[in-house]
Protein backbone atom coordinates (compact mmCIF):
# COMPACT_ATOMS: atom_id res chain seq x y z
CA UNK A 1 -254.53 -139.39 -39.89
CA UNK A 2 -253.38 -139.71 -36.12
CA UNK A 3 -257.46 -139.28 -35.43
CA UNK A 4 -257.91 -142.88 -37.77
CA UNK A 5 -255.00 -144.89 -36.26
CA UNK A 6 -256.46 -144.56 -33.05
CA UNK A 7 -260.13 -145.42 -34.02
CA UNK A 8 -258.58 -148.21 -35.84
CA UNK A 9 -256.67 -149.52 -32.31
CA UNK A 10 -259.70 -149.04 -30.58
CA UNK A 11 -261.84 -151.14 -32.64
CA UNK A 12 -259.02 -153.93 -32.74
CA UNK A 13 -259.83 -153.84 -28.70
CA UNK A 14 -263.25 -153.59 -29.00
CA UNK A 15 -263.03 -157.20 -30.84
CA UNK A 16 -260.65 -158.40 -28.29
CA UNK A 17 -263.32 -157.63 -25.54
CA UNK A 18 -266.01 -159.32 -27.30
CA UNK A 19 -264.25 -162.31 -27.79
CA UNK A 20 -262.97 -162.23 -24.38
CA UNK A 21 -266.78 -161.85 -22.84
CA UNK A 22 -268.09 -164.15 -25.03
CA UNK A 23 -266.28 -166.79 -23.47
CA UNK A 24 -267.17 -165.89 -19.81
CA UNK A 25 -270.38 -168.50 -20.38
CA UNK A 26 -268.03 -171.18 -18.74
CA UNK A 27 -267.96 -169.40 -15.54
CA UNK A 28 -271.90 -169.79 -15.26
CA UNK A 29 -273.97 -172.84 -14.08
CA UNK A 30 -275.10 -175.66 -16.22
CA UNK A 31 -278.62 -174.85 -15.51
CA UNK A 32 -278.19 -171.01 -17.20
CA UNK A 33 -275.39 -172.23 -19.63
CA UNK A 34 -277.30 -172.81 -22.43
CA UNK A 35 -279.67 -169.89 -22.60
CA UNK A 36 -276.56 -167.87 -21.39
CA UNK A 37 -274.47 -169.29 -24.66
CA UNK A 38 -277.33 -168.30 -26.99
CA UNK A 39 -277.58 -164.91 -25.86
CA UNK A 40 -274.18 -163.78 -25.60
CA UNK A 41 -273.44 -165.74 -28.88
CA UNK A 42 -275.55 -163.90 -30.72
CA UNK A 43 -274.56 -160.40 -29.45
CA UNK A 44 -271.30 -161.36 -29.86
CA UNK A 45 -271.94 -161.92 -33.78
CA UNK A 46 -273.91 -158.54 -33.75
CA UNK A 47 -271.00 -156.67 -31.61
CA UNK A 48 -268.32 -157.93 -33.88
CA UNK A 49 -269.54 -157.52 -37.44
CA UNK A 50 -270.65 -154.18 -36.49
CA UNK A 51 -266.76 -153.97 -35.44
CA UNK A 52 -266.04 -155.15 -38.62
CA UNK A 53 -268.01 -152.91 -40.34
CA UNK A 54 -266.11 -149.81 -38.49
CA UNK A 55 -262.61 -151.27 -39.09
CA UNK A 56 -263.10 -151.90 -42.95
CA UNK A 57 -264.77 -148.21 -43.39
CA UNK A 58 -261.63 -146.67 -40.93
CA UNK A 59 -259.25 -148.50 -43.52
CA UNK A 60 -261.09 -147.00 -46.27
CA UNK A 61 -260.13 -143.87 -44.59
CA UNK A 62 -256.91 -144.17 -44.17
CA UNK A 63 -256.39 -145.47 -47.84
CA UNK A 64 -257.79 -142.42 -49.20
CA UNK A 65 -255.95 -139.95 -46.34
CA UNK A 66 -252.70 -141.87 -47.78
CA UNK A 67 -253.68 -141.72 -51.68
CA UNK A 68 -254.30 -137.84 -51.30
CA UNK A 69 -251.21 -137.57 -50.08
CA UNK A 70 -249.52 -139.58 -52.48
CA UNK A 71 -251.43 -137.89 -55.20
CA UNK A 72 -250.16 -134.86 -54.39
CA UNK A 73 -246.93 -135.34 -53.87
CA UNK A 74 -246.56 -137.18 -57.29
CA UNK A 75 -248.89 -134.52 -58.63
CA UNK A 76 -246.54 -132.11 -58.12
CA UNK A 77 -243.49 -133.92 -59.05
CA UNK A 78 -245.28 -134.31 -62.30
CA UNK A 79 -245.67 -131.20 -62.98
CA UNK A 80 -242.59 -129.62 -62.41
CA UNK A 81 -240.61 -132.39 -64.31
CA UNK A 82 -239.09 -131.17 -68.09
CA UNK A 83 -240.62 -133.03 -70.73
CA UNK A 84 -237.26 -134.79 -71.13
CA UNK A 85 -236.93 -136.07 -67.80
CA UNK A 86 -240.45 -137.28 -67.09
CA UNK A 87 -241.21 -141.06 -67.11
CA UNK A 88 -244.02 -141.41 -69.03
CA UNK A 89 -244.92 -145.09 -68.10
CA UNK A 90 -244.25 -145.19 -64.70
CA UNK A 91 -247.06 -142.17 -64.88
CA UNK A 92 -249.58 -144.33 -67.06
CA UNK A 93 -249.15 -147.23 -64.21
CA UNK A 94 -249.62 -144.62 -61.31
CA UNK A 95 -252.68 -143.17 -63.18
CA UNK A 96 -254.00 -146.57 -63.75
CA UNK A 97 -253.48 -147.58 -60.05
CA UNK A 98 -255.07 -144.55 -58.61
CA UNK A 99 -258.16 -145.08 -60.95
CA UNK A 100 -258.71 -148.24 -59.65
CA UNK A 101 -258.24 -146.65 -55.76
CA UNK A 102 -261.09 -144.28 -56.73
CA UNK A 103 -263.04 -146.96 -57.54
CA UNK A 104 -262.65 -148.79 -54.33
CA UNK A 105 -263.40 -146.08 -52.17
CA UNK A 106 -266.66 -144.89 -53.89
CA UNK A 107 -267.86 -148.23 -53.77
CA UNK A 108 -267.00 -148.60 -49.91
CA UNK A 109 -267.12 -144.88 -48.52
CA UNK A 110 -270.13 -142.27 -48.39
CA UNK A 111 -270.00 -139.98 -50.98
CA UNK A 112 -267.80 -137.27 -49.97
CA UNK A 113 -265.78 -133.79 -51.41
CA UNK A 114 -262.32 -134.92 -50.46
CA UNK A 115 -263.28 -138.40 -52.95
CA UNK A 116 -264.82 -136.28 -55.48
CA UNK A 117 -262.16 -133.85 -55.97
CA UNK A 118 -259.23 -136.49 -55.75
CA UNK A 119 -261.05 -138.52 -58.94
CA UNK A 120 -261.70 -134.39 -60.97
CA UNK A 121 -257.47 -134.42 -59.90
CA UNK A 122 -256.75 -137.83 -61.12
CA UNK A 123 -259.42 -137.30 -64.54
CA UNK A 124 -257.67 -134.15 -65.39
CA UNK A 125 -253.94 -135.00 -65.37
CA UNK A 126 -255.27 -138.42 -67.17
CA UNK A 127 -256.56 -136.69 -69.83
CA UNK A 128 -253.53 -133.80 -70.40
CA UNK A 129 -251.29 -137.29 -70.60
CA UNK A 130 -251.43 -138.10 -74.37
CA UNK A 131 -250.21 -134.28 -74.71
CA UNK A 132 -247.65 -134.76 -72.50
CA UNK A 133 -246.48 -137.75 -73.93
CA UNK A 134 -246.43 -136.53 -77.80
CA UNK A 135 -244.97 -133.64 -76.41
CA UNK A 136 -242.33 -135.92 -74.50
CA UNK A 137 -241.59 -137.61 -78.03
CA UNK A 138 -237.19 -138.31 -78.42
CA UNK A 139 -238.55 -137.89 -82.25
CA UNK A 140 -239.03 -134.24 -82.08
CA UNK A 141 -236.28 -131.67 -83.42
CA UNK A 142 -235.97 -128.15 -83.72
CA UNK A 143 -238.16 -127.95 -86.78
CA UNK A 144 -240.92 -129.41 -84.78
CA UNK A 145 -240.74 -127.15 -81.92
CA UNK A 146 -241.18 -124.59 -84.43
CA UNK A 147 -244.27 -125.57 -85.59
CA UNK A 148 -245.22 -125.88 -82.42
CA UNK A 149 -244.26 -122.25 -81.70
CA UNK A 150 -246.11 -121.06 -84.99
CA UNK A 151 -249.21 -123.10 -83.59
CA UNK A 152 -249.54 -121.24 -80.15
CA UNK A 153 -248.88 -118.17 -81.92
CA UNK A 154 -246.57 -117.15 -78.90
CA UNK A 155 -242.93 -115.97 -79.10
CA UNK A 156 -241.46 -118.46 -76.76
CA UNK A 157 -239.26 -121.04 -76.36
CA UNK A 158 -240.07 -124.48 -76.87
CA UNK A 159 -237.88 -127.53 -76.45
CA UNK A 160 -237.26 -130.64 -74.17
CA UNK A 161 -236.60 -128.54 -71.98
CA UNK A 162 -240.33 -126.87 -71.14
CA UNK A 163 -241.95 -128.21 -67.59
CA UNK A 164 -245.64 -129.47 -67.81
CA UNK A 165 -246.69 -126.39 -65.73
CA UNK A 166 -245.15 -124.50 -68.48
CA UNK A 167 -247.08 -126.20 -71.19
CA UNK A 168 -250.09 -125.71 -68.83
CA UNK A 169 -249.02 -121.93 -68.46
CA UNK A 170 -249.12 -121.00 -72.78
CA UNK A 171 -252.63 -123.45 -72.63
CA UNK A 172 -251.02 -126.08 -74.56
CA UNK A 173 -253.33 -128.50 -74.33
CA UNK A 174 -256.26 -126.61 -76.18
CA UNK A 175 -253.69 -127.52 -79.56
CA UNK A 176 -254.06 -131.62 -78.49
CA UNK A 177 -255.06 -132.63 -82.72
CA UNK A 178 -252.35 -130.02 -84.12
CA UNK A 179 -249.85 -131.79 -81.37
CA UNK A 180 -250.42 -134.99 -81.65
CA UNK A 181 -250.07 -135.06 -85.55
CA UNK A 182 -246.74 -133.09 -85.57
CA UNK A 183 -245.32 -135.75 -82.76
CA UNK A 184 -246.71 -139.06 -84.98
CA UNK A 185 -245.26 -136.59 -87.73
CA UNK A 186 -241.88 -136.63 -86.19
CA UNK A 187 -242.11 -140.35 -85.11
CA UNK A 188 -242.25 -141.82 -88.91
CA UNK A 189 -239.95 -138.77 -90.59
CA UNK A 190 -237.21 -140.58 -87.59
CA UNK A 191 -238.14 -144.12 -88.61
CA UNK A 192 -237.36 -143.11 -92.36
CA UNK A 193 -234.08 -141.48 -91.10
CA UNK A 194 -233.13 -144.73 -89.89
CA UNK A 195 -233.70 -146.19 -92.34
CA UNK A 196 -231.53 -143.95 -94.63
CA UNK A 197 -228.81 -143.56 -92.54
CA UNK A 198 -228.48 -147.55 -91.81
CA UNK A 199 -228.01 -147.82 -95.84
CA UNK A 200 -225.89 -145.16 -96.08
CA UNK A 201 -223.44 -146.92 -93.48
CA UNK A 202 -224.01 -150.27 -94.51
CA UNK A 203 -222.27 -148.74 -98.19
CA UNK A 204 -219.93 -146.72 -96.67
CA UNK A 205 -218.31 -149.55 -94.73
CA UNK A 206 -218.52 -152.23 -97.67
CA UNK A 207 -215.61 -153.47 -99.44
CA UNK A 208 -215.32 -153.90 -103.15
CA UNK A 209 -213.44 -157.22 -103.11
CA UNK A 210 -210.84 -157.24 -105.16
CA UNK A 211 -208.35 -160.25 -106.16
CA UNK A 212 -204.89 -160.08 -108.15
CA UNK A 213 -204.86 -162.06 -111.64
CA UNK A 214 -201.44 -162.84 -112.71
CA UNK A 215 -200.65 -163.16 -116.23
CA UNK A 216 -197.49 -164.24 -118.20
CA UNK A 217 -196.49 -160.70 -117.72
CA UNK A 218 -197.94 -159.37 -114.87
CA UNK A 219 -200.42 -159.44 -111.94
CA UNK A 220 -203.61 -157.21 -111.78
CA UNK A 221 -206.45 -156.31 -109.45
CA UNK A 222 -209.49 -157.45 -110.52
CA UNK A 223 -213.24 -157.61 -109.03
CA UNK A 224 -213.91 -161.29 -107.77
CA UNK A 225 -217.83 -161.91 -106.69
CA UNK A 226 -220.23 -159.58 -106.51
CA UNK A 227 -223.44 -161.71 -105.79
CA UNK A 228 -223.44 -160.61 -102.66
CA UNK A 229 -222.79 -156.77 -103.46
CA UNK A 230 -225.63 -157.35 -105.66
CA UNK A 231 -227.66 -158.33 -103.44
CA UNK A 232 -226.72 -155.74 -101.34
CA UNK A 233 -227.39 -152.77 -103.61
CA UNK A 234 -230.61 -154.71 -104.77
CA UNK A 235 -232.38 -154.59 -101.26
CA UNK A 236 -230.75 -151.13 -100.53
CA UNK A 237 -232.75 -149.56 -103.68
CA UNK A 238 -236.29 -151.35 -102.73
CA UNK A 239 -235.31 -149.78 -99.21
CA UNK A 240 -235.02 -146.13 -100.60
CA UNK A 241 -237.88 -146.47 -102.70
CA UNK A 242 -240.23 -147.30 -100.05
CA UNK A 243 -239.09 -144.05 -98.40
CA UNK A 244 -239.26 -142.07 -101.53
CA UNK A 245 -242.79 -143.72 -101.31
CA UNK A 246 -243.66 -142.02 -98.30
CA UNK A 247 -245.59 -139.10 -97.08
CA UNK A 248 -243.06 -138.20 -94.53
CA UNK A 249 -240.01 -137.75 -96.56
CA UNK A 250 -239.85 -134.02 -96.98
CA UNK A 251 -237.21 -133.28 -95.09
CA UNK A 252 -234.82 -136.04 -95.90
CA UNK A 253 -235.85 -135.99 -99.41
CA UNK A 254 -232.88 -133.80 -101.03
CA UNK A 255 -230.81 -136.78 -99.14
CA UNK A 256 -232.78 -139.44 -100.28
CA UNK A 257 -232.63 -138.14 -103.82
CA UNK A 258 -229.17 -138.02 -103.75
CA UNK A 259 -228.37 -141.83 -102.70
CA UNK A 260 -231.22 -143.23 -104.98
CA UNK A 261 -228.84 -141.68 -107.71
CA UNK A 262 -225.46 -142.96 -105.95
CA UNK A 263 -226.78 -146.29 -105.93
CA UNK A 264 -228.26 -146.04 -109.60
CA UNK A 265 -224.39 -144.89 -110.80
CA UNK A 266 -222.78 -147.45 -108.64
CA UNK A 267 -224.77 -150.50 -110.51
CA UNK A 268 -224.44 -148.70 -113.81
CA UNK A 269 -221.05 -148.23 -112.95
CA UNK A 270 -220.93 -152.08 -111.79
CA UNK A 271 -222.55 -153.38 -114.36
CA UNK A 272 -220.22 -151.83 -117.15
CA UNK A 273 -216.84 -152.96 -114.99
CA UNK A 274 -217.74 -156.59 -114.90
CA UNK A 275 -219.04 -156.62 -118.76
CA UNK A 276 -215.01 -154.54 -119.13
CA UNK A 277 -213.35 -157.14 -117.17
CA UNK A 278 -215.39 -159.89 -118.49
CA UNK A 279 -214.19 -159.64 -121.98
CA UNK A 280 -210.65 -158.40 -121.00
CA UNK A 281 -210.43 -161.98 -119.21
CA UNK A 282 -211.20 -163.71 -122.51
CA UNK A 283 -209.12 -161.62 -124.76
CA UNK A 284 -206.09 -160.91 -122.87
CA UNK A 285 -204.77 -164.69 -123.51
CA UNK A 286 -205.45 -164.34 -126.74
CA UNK A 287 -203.89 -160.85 -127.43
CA UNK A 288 -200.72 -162.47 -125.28
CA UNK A 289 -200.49 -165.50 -127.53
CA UNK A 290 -197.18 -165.83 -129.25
CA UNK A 291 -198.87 -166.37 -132.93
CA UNK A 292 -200.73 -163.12 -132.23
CA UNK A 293 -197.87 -161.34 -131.55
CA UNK A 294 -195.66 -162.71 -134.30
């Protein structure tokens, strides 16, 4: 590296000296100035593009020196990161930005080993990413680490917990279809969870508005609107019964079961209160009337 800083300061002089040569033609008579600029001009084009030349390969240079070093250091940070801890898209943009380094250099160096094995470095960890990442899912529990386990055939533990080395260590990566199904597997069963649990809060945390009705006699609590509760326990059973529609239920589906029949007893439950309290309202004036009680 020290080697390519210094070739790079000596062609920066190099350039300097041309220039400053070049313009040494004033010191000559008018007689040999003019075939003196010509000649000198044109070295001096020659001189510095070849210059040029050297500084733009010696940068090359130093780029990849610097992205090997990078690489590595990254490389190994990668590696030794727990699948919990491990930022997933600052590694896609790193990936990405070395690819296009690669690019660069085999377009502007000689082909060379230390190019070649940095791209084979690069390739590799690009394509064990998509492993790394469904392995990295938030979406995977303890059930899914099983399977996993029951995959490898391997007694060992698995969790969020495992480094990439250690994935790379019980050949993980051989299992990428079986992995990547039980992460987009975990993914959707957590999406339906959601959406479970959000109804089952949303109904645990709504009121049954009530309102007192006074009477001649006395005052009682009586159900005042339920359009909106209605509503309510209308969109919370098309809800449930796109998860009950799914292929991902099975292990919320003992849950699942259970509020689809919660909110089935709740509006036949509903349903008979207001058609109680409906006719109760009409008759109780009537039952209260002094010619019915004479």
């Amino acid at each position: 590296m020290e080697m390519i800083q210094n070739l790079s300061e000596e062609a920066a002089n190099l350039a300097v000296k041309a220039k400053t040569y070049s313009n040494y033609q004033n010191c000559f008579d008018d007689s040999q100035s003019l075939m003196h600029f010509l000649n000198v001009e044109e070295i001096t084009q020659i001189v510095l593009s070849e210059i040029a030349d050297i500084d733009y390969d010696l940068t090359l240079r130093k780029i990849l020196w610097d992205a090997q070093e990078e690489w590595g250091t990254l490389f190994w940070e990668w590696r030794n990161s727990t699948l919990d801890s491990i930022d997933t898209e600052s590694v896609y943009r790193n990936v990405s930005k070395w690819m296009q380094i690669i690019f660069v250099l085999e377009k502007g160096l000689p082909k060379n080993d230390m190019v070649t094995h940095l791209k084979q470095s690069v390739i590799d960890f690009k394509q064990e990413l998509p492993i790394i990442i469904a392995l990295g899912n938030p979406c995977l529990k303890p059930r899914h680490w099983e399977a996993l386990q029951e995959i490898i055939g391997k007694s060992v533990s698995l969790d969020k917990n495992c480094t990439v080395e250690n994935l790379l260590a019980l050949k993980m990566f051989q299992y990428e279809n079986e992995i990547n199904e039980i992460s987009t597997s975990a993914t959707n069963e957590a999406a339906l969870e959601k959406m479970l649990y959000r109804i089952i809060d949303l109904w645990n945390t709504t009121p049954l508005h009530l309102v007192l009705h006074h009477t001649e006699a006395y005052s009682i609590l009586i159900i005042s609107s339920i359009d909106d509760t209605l509503a309510q326990l209308e969109e919370s059973q098309i809800i449930l019964a796109t998860v009950k529609g799914s292929s991902y239920l099975g292990p919320i589906k003992d849950l699942v079961d259970e509020w689809d029949q919660n909110l089935a007893l709740f509006s036949y439950t509903l349903e008979e209160w207001m058609n109680c309290q409906r006719n109760w309202l009409y008759l109780e004036p009537i039952f209260h009337s002094t010619e019915i009680q004479r």
